[in-house]
C-alpha atoms as a PDB file:
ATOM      1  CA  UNK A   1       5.031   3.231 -21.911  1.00  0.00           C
ATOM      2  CA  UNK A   2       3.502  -0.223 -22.797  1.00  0.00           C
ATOM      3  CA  UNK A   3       1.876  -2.400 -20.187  1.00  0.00           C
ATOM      4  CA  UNK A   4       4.909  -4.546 -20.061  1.00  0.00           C
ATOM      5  CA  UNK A   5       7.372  -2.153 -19.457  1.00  0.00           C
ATOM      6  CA  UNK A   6       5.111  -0.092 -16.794  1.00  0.00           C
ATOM      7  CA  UNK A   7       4.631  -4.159 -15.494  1.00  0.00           C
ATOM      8  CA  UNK A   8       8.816  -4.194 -15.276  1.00  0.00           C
ATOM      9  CA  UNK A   9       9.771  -1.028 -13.560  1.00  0.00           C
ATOM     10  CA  UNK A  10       6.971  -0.327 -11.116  1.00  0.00           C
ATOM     11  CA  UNK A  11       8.433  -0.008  -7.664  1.00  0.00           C
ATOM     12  CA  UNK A  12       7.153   0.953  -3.934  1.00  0.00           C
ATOM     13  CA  UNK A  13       8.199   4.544  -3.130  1.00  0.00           C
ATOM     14  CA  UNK A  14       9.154   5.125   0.331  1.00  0.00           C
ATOM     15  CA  UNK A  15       9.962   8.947   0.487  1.00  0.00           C
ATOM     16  CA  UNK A  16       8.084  11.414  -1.120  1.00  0.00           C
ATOM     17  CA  UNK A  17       8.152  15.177  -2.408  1.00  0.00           C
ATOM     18  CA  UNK A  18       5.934  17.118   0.326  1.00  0.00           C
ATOM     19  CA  UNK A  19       3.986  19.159  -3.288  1.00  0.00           C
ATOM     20  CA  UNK A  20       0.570  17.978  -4.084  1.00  0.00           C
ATOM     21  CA  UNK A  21      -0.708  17.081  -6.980  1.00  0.00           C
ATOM     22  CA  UNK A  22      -3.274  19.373  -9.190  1.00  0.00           C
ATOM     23  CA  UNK A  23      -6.817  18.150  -9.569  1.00  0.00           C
ATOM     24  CA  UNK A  24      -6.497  17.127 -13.547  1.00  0.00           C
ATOM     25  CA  UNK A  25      -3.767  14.840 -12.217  1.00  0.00           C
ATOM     26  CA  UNK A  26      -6.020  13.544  -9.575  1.00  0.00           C
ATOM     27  CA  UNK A  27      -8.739  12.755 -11.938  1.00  0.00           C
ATOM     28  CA  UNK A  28      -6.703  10.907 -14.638  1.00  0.00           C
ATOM     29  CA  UNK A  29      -5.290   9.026 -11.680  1.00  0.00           C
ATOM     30  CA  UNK A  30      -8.662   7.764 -10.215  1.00  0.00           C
ATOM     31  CA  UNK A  31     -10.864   7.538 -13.480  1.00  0.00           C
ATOM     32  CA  UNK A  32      -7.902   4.937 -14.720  1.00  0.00           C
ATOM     33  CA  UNK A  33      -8.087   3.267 -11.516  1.00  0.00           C
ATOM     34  CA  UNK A  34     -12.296   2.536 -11.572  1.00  0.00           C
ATOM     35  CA  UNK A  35     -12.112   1.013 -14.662  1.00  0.00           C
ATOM     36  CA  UNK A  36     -10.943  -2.062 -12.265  1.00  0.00           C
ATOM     37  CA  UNK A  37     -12.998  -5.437 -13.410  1.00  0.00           C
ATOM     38  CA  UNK A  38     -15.208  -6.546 -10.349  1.00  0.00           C
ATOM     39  CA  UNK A  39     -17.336  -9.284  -9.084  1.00  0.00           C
ATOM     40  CA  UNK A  40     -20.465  -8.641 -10.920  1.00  0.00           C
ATOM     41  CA  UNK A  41     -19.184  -5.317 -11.695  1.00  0.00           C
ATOM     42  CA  UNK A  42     -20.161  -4.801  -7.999  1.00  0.00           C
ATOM     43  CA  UNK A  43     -16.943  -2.104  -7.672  1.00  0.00           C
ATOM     44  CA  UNK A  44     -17.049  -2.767  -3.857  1.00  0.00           C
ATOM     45  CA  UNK A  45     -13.904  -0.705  -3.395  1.00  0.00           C
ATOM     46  CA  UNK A  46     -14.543   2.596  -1.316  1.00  0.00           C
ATOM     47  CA  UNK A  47     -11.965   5.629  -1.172  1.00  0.00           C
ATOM     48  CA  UNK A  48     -11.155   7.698   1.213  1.00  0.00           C
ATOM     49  CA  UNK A  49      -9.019  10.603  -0.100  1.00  0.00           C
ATOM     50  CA  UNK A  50      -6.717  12.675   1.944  1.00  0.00           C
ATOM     51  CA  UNK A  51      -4.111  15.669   0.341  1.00  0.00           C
ATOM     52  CA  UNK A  52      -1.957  18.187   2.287  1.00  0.00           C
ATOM     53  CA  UNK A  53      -2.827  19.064   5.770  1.00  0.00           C
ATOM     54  CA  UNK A  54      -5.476  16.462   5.893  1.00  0.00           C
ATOM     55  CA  UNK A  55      -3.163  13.595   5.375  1.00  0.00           C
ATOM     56  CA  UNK A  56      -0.561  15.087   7.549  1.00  0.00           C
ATOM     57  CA  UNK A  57      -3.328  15.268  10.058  1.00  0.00           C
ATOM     58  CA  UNK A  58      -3.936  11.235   9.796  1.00  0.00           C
ATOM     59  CA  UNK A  59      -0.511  10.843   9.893  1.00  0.00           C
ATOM     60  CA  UNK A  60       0.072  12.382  12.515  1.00  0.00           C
ATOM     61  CA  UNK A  61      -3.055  10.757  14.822  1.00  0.00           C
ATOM     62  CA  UNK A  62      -1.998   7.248  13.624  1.00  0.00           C
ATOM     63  CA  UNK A  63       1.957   7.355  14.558  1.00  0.00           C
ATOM     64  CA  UNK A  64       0.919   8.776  18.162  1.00  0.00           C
ATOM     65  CA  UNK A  65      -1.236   5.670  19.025  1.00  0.00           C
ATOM     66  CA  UNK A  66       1.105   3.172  17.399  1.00  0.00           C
ATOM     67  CA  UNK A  67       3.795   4.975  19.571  1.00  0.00           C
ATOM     68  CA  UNK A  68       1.391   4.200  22.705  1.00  0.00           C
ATOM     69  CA  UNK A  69       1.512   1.200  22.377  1.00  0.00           C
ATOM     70  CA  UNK A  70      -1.731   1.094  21.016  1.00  0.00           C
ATOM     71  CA  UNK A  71      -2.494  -2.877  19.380  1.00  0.00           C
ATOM     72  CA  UNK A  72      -4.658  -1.859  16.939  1.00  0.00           C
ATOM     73  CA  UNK A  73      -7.473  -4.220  15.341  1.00  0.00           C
ATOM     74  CA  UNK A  74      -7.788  -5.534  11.884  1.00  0.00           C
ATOM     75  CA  UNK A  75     -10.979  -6.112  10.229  1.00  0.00           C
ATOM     76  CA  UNK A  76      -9.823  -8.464   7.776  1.00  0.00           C
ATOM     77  CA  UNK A  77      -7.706 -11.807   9.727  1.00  0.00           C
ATOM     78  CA  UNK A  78      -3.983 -11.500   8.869  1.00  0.00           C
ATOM     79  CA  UNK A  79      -1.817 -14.360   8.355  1.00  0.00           C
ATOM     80  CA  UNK A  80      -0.227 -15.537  11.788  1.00  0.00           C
ATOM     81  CA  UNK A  81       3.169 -16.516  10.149  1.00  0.00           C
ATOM     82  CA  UNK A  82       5.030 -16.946   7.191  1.00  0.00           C
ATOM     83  CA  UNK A  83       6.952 -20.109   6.570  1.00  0.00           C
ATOM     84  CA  UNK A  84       8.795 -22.036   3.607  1.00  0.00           C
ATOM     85  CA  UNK A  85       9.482 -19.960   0.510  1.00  0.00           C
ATOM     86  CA  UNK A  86       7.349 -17.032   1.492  1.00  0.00           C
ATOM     87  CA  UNK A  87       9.298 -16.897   4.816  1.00  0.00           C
ATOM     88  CA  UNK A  88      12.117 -16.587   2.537  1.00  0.00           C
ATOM     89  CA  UNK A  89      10.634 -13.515   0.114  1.00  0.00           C
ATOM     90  CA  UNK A  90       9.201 -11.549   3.289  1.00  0.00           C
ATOM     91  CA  UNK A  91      12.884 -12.067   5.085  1.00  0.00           C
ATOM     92  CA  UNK A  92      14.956 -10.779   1.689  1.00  0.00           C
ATOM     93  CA  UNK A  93      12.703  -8.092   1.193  1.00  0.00           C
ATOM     94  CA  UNK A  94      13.150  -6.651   4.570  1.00  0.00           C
ATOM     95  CA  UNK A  95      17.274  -7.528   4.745  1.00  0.00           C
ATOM     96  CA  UNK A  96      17.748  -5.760   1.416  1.00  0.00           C
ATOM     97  CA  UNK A  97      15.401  -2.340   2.630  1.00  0.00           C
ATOM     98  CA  UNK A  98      16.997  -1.962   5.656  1.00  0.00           C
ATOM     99  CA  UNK A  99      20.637  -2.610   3.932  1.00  0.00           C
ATOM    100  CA  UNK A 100      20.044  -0.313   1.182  1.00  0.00           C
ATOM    101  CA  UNK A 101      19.244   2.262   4.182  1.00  0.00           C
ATOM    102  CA  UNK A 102      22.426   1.245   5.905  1.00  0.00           C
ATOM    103  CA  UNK A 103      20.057  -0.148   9.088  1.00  0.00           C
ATOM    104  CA  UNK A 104      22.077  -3.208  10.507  1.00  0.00           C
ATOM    105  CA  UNK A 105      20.049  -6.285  11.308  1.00  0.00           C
ATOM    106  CA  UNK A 106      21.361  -5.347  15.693  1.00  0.00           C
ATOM    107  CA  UNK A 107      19.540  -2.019  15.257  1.00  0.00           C
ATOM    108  CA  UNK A 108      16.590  -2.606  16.686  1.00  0.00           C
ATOM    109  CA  UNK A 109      15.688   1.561  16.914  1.00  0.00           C
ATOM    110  CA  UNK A 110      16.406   2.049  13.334  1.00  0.00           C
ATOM    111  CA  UNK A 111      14.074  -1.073  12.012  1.00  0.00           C
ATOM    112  CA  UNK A 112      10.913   0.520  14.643  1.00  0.00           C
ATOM    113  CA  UNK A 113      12.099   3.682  12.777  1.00  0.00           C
ATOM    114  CA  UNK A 114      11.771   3.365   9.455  1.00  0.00           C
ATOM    115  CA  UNK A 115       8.602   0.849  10.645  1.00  0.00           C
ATOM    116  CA  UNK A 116       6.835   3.999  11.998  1.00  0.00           C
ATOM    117  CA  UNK A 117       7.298   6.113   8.712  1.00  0.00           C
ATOM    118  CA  UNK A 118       4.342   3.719   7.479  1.00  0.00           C
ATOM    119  CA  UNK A 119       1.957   5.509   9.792  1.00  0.00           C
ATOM    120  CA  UNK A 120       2.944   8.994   8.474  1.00  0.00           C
ATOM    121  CA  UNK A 121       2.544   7.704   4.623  1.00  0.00           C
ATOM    122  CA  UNK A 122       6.436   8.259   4.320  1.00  0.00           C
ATOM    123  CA  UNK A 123       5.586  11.874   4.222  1.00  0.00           C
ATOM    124  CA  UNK A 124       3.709  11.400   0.720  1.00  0.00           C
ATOM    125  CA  UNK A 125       1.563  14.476   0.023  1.00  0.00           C
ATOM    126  CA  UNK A 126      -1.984  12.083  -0.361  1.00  0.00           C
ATOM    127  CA  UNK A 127      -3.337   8.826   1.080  1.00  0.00           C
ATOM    128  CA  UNK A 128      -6.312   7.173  -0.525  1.00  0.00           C
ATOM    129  CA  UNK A 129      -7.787   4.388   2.555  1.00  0.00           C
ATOM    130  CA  UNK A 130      -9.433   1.978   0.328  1.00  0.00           C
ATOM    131  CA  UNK A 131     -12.097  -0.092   2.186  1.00  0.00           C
ATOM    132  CA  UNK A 132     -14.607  -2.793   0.177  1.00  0.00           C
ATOM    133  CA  UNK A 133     -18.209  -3.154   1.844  1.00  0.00           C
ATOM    134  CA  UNK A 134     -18.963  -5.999   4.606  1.00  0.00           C
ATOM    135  CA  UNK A 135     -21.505  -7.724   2.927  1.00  0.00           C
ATOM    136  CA  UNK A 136     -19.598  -8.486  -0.234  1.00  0.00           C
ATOM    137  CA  UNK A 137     -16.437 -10.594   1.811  1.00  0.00           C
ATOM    138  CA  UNK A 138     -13.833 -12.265   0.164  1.00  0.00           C
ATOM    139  CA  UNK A 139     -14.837 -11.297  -3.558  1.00  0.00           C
ATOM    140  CA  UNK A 140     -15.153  -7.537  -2.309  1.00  0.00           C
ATOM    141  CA  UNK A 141     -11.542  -7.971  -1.231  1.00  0.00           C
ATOM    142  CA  UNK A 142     -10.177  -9.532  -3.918  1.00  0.00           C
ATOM    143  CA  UNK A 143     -12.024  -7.073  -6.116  1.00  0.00           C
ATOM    144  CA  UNK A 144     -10.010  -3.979  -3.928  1.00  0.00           C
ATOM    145  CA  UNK A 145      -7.163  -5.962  -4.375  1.00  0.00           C
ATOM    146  CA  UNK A 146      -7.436  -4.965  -8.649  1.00  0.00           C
ATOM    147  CA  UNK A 147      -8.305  -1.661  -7.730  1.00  0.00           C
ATOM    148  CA  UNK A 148      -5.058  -0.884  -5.533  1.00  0.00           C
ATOM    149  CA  UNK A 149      -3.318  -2.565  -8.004  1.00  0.00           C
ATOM    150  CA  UNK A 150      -4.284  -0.512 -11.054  1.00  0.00           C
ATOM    151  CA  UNK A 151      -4.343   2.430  -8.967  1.00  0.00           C
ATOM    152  CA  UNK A 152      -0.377   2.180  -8.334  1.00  0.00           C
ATOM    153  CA  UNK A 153      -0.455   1.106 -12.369  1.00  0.00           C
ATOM    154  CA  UNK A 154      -1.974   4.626 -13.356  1.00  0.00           C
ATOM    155  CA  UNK A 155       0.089   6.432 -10.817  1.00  0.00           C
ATOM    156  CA  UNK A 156       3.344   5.132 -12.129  1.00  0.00           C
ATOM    157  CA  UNK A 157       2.124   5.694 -15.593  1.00  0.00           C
ATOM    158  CA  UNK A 158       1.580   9.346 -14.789  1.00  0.00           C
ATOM    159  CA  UNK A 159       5.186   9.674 -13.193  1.00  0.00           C
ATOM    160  CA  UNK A 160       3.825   9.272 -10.060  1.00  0.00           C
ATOM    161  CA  UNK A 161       5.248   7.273  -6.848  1.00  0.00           C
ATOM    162  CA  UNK A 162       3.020   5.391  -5.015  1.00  0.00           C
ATOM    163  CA  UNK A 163       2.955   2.245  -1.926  1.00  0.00           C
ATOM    164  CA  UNK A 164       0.232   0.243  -0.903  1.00  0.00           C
ATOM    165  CA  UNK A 165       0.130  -0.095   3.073  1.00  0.00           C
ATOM    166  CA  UNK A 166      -1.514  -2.923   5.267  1.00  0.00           C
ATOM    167  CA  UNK A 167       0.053  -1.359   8.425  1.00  0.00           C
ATOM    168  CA  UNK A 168      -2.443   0.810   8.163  1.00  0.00           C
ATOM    169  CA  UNK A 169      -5.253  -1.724   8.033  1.00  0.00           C
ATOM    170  CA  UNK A 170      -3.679  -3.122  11.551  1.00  0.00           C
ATOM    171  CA  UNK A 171      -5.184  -0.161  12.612  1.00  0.00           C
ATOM    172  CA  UNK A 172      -8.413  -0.148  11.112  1.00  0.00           C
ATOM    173  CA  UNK A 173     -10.678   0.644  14.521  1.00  0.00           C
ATOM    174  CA  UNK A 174      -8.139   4.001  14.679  1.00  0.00           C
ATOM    175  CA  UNK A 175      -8.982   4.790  11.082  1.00  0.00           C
ATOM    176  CA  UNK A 176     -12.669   4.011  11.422  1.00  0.00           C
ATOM    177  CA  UNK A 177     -13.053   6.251  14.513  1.00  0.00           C
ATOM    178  CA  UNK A 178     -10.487   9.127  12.674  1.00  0.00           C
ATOM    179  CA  UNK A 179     -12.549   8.851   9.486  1.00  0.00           C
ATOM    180  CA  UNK A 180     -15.723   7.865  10.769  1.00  0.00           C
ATOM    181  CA  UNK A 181     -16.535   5.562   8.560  1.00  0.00           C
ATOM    182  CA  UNK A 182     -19.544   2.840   8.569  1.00  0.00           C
ATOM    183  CA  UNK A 183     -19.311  -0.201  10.296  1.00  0.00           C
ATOM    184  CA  UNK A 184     -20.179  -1.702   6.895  1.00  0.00           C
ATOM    185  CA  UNK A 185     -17.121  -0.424   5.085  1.00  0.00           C
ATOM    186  CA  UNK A 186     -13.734  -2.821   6.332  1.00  0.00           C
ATOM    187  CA  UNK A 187     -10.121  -0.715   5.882  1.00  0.00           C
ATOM    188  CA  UNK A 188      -8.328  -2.959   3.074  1.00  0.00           C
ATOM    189  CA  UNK A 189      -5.113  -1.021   3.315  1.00  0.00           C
ATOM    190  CA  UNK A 190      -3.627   2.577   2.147  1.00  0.00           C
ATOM    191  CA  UNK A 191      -2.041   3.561  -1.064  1.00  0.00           C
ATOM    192  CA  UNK A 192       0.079   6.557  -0.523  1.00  0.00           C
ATOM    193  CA  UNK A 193       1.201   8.763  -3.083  1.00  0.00           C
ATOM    194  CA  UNK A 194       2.690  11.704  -4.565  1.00  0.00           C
ATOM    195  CA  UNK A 195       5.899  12.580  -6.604  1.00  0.00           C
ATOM    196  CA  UNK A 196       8.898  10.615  -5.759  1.00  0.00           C
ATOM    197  CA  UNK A 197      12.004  11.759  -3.681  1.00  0.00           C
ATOM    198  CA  UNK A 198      14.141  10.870  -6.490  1.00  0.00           C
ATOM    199  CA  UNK A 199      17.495  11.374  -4.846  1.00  0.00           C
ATOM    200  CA  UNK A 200      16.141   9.517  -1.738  1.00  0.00           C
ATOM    201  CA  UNK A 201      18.601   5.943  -1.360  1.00  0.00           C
ATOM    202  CA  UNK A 202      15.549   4.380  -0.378  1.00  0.00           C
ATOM    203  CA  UNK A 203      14.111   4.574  -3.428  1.00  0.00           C
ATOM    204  CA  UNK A 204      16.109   2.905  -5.219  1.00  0.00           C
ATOM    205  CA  UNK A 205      15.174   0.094  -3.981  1.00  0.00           C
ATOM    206  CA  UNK A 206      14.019  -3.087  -5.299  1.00  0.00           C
ATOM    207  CA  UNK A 207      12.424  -6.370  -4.912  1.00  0.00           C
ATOM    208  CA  UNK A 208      12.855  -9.377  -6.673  1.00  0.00           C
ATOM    209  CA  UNK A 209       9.913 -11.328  -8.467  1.00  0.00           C
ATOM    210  CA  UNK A 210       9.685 -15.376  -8.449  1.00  0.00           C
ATOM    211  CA  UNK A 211      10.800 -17.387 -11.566  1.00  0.00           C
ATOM    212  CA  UNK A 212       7.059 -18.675 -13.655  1.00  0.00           C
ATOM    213  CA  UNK A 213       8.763 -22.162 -12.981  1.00  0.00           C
ATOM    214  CA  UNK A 214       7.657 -21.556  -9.164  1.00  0.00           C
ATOM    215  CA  UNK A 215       4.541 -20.155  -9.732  1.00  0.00           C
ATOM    216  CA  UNK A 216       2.928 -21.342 -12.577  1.00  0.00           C
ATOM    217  CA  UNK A 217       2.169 -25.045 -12.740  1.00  0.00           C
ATOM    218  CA  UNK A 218       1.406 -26.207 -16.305  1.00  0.00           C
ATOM    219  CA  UNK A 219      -2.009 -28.868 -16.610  1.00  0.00           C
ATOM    220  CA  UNK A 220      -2.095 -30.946 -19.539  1.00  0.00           C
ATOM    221  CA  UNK A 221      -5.605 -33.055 -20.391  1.00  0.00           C
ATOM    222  CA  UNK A 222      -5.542 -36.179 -19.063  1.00  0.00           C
END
């Protein structure tokens, strides 16, 4: 498909087939991705890679302290609140999910529900943790920022589905102590992925995108 069209009708799966994917599929998938431009060509972006039992085993450890009523700790600062038009996005995107999976807005056990399938990767068969290293701050972020991005590029290219999580990164002292990673690496988020539950209703949904007239401010020289 061209890059516009694979721009047009990339979505965020939310139910996966439980198969994994074979190894050649793997590799396409991440050699596309690390072609990601960097600071410096830095590539600050870390992955940890999880398939079958393995992520199942995450999964599994993450939902049972986010049941506890475990907090969690981020180790990048997340925004406090949303307010004006991005207020307005976050609250359509989450109306239209939970309508499209018949959730009313006074069911307060079916939102926590379908919340908690983040923490088991909405049962996709791999999880790649992507974390950028401490030293490099912002700029390594933004840099893992391309990286997820063209990751979830390749996979849909490849047929794949694929969502990138920050509830994980919530949880980023349970993920460092799970994977044991470095205090240097930070937890930017997970992309999970797999093939799609095509006949799942959640997955057919979408979100809208912002008109260039809101986004794009034209500058003319004075």
């Amino acid at each position: 498909m061209s890059f516009e069209e694979l721009m047009s009708t990339r979505w965020s799966c939310r139910e996966f087939l439980p198969e994994t994917l074979d190894e050649e599929t793997l590799t396409r998938l991440f050699t596309a991705a690390q072609r990601t431009a960097s600071w410096c060509n830095t590539q600050s972006w870390g992955v940890h890679l999880l398939s079958g039992d393995a992520a199942e085993w995450l999964g599994k450890e993450l939902l049972a302290r986010v049941s506890s009523g475990s907090p969690g700790a981020a180790d990048f600062p997340v925004p406090t609140t949303y307010s004006g038009v991005y207020a307005d996005r976050r609250r359509a995107a989450g109306h239209g999910l939970y309508e499209m999976l018949g959730i009313e807005r006074s069911d307060s056990m079916g939102r926590l529900e379908q919340m908690l399938r983040n923490f088991t990767f909405f049962g996709a068969p791999h999880v790649a943790i992507v974390t950028a290293d401490a030293e490099h701050g912002t700029y390594g972020a933004i840099d893992c920022g391309g990286y997820v991005a063209n990751l979830m590029n390749a996979a849909h290219d490849l047929g794949l589905g694929s969502i990138a999580q920050g509830a994980i990164a919530m949880h980023s002292d349970a993920v460092r102590e799970l994977l044991d990673l470095p205090e240097d690496r930070l937890v930017v988020c997970a992309v999970s992925f797999g093939r799609p539950a095509s006949g799942h209703p959640v997955n057919s949904f979408r979100t809208e995108r912002a008109s260039l007239d809101e986004v794009v401010t034209r500058v003319e020289r004075p």
